[in-house]
C-alpha atoms as a PDB file:
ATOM      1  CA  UNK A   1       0.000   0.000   0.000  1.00  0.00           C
ATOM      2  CA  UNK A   2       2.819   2.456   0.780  1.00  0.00           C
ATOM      3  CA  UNK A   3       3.444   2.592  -3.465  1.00  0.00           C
ATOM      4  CA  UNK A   4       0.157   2.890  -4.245  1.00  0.00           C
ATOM      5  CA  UNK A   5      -0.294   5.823  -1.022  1.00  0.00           C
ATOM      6  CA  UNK A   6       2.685   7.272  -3.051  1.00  0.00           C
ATOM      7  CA  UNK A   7       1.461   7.011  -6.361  1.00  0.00           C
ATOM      8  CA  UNK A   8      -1.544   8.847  -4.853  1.00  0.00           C
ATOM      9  CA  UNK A   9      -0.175  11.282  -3.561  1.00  0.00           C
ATOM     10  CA  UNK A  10       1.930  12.208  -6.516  1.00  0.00           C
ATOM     11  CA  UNK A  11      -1.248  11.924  -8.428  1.00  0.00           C
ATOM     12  CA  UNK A  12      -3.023  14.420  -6.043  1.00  0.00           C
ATOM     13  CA  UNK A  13       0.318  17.149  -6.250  1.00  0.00           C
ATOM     14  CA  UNK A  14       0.499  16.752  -9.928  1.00  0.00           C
ATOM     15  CA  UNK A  15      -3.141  17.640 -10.165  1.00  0.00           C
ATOM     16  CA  UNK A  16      -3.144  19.952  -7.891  1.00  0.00           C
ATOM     17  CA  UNK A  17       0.222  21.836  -9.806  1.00  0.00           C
ATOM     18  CA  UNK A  18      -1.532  21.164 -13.102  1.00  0.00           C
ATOM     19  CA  UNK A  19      -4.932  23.034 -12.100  1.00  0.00           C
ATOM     20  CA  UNK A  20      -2.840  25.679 -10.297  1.00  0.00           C
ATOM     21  CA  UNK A  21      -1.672  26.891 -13.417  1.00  0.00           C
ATOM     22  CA  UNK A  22       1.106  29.591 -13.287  1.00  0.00           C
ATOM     23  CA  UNK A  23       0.920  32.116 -10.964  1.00  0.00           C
ATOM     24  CA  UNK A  24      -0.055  35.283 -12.181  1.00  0.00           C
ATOM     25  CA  UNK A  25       2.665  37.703 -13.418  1.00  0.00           C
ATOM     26  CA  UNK A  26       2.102  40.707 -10.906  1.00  0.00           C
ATOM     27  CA  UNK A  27       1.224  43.978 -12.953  1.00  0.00           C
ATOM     28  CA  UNK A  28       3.384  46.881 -12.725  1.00  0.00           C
ATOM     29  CA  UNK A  29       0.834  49.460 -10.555  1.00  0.00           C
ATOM     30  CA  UNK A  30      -0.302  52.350 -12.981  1.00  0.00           C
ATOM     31  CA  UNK A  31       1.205  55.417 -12.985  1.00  0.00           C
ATOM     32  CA  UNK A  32      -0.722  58.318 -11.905  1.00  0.00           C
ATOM     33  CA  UNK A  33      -1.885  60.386 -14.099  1.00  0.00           C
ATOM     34  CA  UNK A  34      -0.516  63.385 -15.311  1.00  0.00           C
ATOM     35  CA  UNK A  35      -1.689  66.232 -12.870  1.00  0.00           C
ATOM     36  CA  UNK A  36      -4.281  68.454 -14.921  1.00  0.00           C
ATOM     37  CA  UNK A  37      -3.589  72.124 -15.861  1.00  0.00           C
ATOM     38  CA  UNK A  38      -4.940  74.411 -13.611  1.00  0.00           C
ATOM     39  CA  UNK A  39      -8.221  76.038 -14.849  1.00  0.00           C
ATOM     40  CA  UNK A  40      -8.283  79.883 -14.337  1.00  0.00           C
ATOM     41  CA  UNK A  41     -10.965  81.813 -13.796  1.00  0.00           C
ATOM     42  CA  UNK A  42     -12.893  82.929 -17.070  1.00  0.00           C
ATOM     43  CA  UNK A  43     -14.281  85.944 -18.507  1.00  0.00           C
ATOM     44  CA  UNK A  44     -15.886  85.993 -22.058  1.00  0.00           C
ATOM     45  CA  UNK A  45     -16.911  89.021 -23.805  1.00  0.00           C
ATOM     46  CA  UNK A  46     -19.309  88.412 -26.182  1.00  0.00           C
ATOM     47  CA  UNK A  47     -19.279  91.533 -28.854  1.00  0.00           C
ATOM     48  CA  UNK A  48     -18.130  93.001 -32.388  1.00  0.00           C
ATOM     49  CA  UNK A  49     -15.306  94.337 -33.864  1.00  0.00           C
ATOM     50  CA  UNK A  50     -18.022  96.997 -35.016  1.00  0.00           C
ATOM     51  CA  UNK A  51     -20.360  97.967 -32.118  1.00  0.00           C
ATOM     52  CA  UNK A  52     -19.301 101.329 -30.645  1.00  0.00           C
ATOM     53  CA  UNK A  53     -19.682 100.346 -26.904  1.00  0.00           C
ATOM     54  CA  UNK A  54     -17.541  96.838 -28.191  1.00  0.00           C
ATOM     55  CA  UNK A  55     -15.026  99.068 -29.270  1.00  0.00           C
ATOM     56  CA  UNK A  56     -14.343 100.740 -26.248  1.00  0.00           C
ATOM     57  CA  UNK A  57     -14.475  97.440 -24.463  1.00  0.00           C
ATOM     58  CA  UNK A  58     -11.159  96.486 -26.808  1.00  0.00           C
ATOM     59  CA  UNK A  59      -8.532  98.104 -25.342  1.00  0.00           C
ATOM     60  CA  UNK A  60      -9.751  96.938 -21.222  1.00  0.00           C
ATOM     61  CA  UNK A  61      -9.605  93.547 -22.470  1.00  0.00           C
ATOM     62  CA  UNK A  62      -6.464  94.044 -23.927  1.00  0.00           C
ATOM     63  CA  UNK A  63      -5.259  94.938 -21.078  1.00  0.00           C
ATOM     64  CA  UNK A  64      -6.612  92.633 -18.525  1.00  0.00           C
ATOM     65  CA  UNK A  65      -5.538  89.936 -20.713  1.00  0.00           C
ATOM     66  CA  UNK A  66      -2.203  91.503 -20.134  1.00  0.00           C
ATOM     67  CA  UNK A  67      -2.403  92.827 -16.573  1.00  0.00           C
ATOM     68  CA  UNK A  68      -4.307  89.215 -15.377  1.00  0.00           C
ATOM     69  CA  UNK A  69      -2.596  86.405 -17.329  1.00  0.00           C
ATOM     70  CA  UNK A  70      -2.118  83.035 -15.325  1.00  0.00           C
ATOM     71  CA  UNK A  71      -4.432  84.527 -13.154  1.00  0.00           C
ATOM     72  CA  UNK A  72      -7.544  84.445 -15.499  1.00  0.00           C
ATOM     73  CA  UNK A  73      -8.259  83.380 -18.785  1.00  0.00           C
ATOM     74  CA  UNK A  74      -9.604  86.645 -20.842  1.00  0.00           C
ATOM     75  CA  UNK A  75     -11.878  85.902 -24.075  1.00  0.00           C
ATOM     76  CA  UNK A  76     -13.791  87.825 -26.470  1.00  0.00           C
ATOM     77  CA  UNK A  77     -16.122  86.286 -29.057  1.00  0.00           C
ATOM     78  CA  UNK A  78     -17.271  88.092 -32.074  1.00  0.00           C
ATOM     79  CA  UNK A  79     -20.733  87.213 -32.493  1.00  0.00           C
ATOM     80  CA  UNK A  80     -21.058  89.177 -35.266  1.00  0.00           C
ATOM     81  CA  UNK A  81     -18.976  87.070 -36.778  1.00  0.00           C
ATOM     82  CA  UNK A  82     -19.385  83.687 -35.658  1.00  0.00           C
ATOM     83  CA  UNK A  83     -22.841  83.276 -34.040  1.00  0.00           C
ATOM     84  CA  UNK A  84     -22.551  80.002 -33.471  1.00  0.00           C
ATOM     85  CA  UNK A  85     -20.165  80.375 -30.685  1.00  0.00           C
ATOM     86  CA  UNK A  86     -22.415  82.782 -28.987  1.00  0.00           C
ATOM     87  CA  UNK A  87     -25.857  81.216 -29.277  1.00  0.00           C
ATOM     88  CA  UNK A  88     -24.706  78.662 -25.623  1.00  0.00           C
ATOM     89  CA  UNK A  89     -24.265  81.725 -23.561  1.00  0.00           C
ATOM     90  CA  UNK A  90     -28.053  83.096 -24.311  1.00  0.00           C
ATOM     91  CA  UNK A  91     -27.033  86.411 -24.809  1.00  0.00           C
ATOM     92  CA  UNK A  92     -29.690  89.343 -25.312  1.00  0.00           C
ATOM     93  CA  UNK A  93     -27.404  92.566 -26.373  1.00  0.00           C
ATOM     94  CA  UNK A  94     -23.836  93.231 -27.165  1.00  0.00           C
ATOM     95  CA  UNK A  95     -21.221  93.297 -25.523  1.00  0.00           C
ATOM     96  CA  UNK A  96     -21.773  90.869 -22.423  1.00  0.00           C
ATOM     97  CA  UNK A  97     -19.382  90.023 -20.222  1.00  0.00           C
ATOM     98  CA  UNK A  98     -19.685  86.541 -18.711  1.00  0.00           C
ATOM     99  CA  UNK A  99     -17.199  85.331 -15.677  1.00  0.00           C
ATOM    100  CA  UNK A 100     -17.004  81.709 -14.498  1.00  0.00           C
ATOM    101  CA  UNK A 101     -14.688  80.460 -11.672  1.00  0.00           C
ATOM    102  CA  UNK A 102     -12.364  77.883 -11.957  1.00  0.00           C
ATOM    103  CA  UNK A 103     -15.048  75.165 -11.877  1.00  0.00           C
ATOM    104  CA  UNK A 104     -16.807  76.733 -15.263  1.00  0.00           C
ATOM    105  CA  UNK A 105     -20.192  78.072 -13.059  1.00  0.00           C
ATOM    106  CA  UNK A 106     -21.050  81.267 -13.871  1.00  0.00           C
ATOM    107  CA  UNK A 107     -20.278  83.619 -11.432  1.00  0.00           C
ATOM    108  CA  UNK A 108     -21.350  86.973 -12.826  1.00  0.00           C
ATOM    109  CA  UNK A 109     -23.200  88.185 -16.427  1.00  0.00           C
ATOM    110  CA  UNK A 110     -23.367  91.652 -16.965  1.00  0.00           C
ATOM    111  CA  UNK A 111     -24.567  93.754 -19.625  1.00  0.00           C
ATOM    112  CA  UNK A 112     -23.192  97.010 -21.945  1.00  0.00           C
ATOM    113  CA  UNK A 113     -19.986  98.831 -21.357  1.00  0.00           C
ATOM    114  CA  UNK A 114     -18.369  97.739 -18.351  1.00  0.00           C
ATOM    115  CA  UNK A 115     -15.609  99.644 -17.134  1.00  0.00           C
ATOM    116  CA  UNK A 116     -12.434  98.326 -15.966  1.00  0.00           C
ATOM    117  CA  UNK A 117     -12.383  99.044 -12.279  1.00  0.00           C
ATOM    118  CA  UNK A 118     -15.928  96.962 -12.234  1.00  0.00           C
ATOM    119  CA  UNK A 119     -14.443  94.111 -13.799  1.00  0.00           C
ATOM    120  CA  UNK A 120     -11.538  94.073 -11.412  1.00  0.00           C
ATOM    121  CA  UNK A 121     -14.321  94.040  -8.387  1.00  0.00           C
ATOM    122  CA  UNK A 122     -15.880  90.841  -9.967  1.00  0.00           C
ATOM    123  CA  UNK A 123     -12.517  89.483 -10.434  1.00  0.00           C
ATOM    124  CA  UNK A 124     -11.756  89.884  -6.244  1.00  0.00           C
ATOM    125  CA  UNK A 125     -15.744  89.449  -5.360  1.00  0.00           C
ATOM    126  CA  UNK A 126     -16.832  86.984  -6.976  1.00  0.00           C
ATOM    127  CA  UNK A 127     -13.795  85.084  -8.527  1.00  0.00           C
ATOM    128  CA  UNK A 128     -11.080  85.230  -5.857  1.00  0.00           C
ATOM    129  CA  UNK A 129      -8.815  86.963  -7.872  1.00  0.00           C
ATOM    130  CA  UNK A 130      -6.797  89.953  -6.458  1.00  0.00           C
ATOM    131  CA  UNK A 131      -6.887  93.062  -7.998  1.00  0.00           C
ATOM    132  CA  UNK A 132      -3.204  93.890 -10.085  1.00  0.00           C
ATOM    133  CA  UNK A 133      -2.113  96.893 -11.324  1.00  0.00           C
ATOM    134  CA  UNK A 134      -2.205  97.842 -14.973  1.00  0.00           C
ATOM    135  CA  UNK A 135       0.760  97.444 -16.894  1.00  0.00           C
ATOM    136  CA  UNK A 136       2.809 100.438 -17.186  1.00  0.00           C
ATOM    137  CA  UNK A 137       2.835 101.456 -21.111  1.00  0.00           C
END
């Protein structure tokens, strides 16, 4: 009996090895993913190179795009000449200025001429964004 216990048993290993399989190859972990950009704060102007009160608008944008960069993202849209890119902001009159805060809610809308010192508020109000001082030209 003690070959046939042994056969057994080598039976029962063999088996047991055979239905085992391999182990599994241990994956590498994943590296983490690249850390995403920062998103900045946002204000789009929605206007035209040819409305009077969009013209005066021009050279505050300018200059906050300037005066604010890497601190928020400045935009203007011409939706005289594309109006496709300013039918998703609903807009009623030109120019509108629209600010959203780093998680793309709007924060603010506001309507007409908007002079630069009321922008900056929104900027510190209602986008946590201190105030800087205008480039020196």
């Amino acid at each position: 009996m003690t070959g046939r216990t042994a056969r057994i048993a080598l039976l029962l290993v063999s088996l047991a090895l055979v239905t085992a399989g391999p182990a599994p190859a241990r994956k590498a972990p994943k590296p983490a993913p690249p850390a995403a950009p920062a998103v900045l704060p946002r204000l789009v102007d929605l206007g035209a190179g040819k409305c009077i009160p969009c013209k005066r608008m021009a050279p505050i944008l300018e200059a906050l795009k300037v005066d604010y960069a890497g601190a928020v993202d400045v935009q203007f849209v011409d939706v005289w000449q594309n109006p496709d890119a300013g039918r998703p902001y609903k807009i009623r009159l030109i120019p509108t200025q629209v600010f959203f805060d780093r998680n793309g809610r709007e924060r603010f809308r506001h309507e007409g001429f908007f002079a630069r010192e009321e922008i900056e508020r929104i900027f510190k109000d209602s986008l946590g964004v201190a105030p800087r001082p205008a480039a020196a030209k």
